[in-house]
Protein backbone atom coordinates (compact mmCIF):
# COMPACT_ATOMS: atom_id res chain seq x y z
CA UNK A 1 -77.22 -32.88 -97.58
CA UNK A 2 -78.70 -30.97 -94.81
CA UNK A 3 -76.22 -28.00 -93.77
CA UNK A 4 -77.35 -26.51 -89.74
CA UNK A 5 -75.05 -23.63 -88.75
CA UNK A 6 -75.54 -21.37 -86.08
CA UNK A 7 -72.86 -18.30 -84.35
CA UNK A 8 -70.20 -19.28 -82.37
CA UNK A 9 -71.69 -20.17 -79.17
CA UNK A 10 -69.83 -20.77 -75.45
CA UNK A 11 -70.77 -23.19 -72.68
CA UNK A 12 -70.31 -24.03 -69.50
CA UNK A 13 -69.17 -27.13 -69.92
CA UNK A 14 -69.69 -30.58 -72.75
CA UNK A 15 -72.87 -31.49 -71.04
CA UNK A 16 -74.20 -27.70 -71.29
CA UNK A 17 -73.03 -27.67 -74.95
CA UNK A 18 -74.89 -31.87 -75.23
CA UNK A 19 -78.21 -30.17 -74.36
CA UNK A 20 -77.65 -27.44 -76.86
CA UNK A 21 -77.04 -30.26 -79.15
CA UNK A 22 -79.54 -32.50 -78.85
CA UNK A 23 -82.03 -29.14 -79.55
CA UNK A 24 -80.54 -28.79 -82.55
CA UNK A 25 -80.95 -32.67 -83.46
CA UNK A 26 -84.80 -32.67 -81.56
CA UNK A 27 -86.23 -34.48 -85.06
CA UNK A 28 -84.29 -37.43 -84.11
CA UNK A 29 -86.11 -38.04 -80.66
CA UNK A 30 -87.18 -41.66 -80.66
CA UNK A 31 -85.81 -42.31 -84.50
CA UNK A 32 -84.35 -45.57 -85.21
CA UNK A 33 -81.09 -44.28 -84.66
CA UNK A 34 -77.84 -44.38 -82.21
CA UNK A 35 -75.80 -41.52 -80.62
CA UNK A 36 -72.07 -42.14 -81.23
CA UNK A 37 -69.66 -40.06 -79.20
CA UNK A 38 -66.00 -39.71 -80.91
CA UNK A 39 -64.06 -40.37 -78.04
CA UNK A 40 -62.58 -38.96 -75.92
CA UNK A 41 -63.73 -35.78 -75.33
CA UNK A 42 -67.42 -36.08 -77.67
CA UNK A 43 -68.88 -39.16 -75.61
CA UNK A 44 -69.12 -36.60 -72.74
CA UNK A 45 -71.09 -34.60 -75.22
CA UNK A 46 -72.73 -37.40 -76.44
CA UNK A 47 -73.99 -38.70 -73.54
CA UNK A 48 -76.08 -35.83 -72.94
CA UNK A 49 -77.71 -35.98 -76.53
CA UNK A 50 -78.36 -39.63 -76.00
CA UNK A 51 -80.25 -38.61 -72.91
CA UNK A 52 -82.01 -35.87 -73.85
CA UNK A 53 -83.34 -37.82 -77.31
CA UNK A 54 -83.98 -40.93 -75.63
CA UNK A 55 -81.66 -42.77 -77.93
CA UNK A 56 -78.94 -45.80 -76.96
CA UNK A 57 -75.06 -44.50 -76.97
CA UNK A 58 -72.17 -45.94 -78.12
CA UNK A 59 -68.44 -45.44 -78.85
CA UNK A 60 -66.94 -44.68 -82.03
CA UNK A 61 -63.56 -47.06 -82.21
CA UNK A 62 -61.26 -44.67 -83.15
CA UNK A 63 -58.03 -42.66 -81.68
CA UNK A 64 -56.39 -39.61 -81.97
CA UNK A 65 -53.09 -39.29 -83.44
CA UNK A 66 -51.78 -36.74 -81.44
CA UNK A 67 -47.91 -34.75 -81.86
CA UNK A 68 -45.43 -34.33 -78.65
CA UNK A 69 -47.05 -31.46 -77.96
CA UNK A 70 -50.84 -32.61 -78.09
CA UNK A 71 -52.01 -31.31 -81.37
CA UNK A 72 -54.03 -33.76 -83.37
CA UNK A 73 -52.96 -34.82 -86.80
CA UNK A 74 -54.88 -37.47 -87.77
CA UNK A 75 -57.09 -40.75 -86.30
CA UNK A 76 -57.22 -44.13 -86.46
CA UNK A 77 -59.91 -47.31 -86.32
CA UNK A 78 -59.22 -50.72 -85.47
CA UNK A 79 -58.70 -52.12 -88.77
CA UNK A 80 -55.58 -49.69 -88.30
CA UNK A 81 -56.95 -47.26 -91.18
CA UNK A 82 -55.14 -44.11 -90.73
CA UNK A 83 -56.74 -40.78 -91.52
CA UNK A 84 -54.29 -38.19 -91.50
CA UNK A 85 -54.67 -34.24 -91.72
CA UNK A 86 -51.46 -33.05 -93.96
CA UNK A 87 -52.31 -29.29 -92.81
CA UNK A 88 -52.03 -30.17 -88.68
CA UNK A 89 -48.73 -32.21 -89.93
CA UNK A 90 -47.29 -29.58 -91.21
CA UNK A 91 -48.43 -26.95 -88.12
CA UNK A 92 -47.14 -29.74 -85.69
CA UNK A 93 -43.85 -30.10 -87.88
CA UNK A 94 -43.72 -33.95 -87.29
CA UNK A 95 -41.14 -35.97 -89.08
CA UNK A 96 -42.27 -38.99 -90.42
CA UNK A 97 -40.84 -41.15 -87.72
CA UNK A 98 -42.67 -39.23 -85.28
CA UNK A 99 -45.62 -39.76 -86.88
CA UNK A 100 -45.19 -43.13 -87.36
CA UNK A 101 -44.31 -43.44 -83.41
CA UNK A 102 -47.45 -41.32 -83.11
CA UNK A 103 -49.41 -43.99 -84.62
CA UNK A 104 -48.67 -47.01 -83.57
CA UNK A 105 -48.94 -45.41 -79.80
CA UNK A 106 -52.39 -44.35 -81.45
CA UNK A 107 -53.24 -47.96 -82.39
CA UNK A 108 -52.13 -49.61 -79.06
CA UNK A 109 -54.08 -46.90 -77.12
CA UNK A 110 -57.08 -47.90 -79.20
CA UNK A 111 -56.77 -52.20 -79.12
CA UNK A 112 -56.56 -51.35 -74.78
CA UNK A 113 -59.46 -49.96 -74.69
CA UNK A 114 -61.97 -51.54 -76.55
CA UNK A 115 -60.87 -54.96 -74.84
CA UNK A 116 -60.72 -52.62 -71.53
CA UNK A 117 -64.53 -51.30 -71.93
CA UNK A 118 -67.33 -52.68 -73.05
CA UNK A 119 -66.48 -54.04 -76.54
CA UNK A 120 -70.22 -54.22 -77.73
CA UNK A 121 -70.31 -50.13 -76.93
CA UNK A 122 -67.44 -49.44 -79.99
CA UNK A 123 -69.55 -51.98 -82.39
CA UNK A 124 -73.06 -50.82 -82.43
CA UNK A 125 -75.87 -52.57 -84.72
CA UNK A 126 -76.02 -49.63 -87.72
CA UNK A 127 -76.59 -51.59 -90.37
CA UNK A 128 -80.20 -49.63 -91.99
CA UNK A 129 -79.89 -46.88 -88.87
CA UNK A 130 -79.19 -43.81 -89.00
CA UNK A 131 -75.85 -42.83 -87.20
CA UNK A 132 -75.81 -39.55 -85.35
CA UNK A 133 -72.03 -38.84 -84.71
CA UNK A 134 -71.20 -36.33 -82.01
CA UNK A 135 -67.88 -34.54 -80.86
CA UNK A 136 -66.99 -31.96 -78.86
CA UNK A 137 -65.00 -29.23 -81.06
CA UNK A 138 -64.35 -29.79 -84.69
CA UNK A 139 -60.83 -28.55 -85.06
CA UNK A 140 -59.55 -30.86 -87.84
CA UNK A 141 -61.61 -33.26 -90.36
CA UNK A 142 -59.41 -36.22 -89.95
CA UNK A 143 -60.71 -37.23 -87.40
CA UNK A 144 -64.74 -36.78 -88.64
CA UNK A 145 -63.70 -38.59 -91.09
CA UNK A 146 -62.29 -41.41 -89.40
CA UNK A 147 -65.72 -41.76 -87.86
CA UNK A 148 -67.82 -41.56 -90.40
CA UNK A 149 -66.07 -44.21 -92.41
CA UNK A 150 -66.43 -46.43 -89.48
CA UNK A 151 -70.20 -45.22 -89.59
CA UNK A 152 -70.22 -46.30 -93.31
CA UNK A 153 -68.52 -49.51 -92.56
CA UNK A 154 -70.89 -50.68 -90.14
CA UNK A 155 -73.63 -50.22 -92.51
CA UNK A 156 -75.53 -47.04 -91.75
CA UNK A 157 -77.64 -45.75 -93.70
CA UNK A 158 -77.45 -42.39 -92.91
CA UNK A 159 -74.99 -40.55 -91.06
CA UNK A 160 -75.16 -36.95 -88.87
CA UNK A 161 -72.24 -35.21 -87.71
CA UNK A 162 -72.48 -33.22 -84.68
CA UNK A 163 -70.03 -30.70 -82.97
CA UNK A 164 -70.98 -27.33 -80.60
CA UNK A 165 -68.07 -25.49 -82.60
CA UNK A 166 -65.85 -25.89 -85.44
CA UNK A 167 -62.84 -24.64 -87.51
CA UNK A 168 -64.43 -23.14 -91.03
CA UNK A 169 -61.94 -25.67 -93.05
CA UNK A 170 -62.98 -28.46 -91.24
CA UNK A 171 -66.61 -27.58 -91.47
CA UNK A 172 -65.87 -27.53 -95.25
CA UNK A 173 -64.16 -30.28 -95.46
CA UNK A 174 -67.47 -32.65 -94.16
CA UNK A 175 -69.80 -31.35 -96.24
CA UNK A 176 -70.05 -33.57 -98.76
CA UNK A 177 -69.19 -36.60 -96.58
CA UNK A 178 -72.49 -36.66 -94.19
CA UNK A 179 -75.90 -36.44 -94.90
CA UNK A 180 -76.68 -34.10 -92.23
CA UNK A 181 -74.11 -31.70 -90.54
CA UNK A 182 -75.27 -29.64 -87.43
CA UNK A 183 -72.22 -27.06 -85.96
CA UNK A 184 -73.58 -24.57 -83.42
CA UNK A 185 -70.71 -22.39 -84.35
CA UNK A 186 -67.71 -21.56 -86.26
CA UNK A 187 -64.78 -19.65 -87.08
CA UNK A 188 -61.82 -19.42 -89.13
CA UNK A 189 -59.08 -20.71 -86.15
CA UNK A 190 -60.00 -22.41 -82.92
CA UNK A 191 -57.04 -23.50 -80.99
CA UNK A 192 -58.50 -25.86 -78.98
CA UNK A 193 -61.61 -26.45 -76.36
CA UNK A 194 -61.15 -23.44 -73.77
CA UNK A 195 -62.32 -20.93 -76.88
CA UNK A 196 -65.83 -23.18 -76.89
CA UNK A 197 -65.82 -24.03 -72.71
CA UNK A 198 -65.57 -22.20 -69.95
CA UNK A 199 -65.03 -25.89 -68.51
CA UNK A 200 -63.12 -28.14 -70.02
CA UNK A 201 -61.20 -30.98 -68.14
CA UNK A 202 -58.91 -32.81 -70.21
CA UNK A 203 -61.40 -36.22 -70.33
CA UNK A 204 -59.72 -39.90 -69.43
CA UNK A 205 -60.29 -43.66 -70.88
CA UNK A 206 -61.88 -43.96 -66.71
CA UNK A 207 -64.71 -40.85 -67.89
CA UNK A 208 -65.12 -43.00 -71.28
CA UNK A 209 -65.72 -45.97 -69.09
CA UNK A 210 -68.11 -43.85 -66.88
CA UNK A 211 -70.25 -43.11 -69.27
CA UNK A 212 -70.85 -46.43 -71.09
CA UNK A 213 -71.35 -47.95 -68.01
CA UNK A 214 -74.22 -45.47 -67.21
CA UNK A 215 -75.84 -46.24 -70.52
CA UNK A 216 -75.40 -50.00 -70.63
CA UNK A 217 -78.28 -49.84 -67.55
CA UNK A 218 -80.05 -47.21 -69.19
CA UNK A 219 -82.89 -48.24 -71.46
CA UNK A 220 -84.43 -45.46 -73.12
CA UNK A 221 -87.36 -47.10 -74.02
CA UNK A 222 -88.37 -47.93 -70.32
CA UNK A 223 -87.95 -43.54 -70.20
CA UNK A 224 -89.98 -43.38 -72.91
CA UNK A 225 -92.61 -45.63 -71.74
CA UNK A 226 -93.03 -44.00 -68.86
């Protein structure tokens, strides 16, 4: 497995840190491969990696399982797999009934909007492709995870996580689970985005929508033909 990581980096804003990205991930220009943004936050990201490689984008189908409060303690698919984080548990101090209210909220969350959007966006053709997963700030595996195994499920054949910044025990924890990982930065405890972003606008189902709509007219092969 191919390990890429740089200094902690900060940008203006997820497209700035996309464009960093997609440097970093400049052998996979053209490839026979698909940009997956782990919603909601990494499609914003994603979008501008898709762009700047001339590759499709898609959505992976996954949710957050987020505490009261807003920290995330695990993710979910749509088979209703859960992928849970038993460290962010234990900082969030969830009892099991609020994770389990936590969840199915999760799960509900998830079913609207894939039958909201554009359902053929959160199932992309993988099978022999390479995936190239993208996020916007690793700050706990579960939810890496979570995509990758949907990655996996769909048949890729190899799979790339991506993320401007992570937390060093979540960095760890994907090492052995991707074939490539690419963080532009790390460090021991990231509380959340506004330590990567100078911007960085809590981002809505409607900027989800936004940007799968602006891709499902967007060929990149009629860009790259030109």
């Amino acid at each position: 497995m191919a390990t890429t990581i740089f200094r902690p980096p900060r940008f203006v804003d997820r497209t700035d840190a996309g464009g960093a990205l997609a440097r970093a991930l400049s052998r996979w220009r053209g490839a026979d491969a698909c940009v997956v943004g782990i919603p909601p936050g990494g499609i914003l990201v994603a979008e501008a990696v898709a762009s700047a490689l001339g590759l499709p984008l898609h959505c992976a189908a996954i949710r957050t399982v987020e505490s009261l409060a807003g920290r995330v303690v695990g993710a979910v698919d749509t088979s209703g797999t859960l992928t849970c984080d038993a460290e962010e548990e234990r900082r969030a101090g969830m009892t099991a009934g609020a994770l389990d209210d936590a969840v199915i909220a999760a799960r509900r969350a998830l079913d609207h909007v894939v039958h909201r959007l554009q359902p053929d966006a959160f199932r992309p053709a993988l099978a022999g492709k390479t995936a190239i997963l993208v996020d916007d700030v690793l700050l706990t595996p579960s939810t890496a995870l979570a995509a990758i195994g949907w990655a996996r499920e769909l048949g890729a054949r190899y799979v790339v996580y991506a993320a401007p910044a992570g937390r060093a025990r979540a960095i760890a924890a994907l090492r052995s689970r991707v074939d490539q990982l690419v963080v532009l930065g790390k460090s021991a405890e990231l509380d959340d985005g506004s330590e990567v972003y100078a911007l960085a606008p809590r981002v809505s189902d409607a900027d989800v929508e936004a940007s799968l709509a602006h891709f499902s007219t967007w060929r990149p092969e009629l860009d790259q033909a030109e």
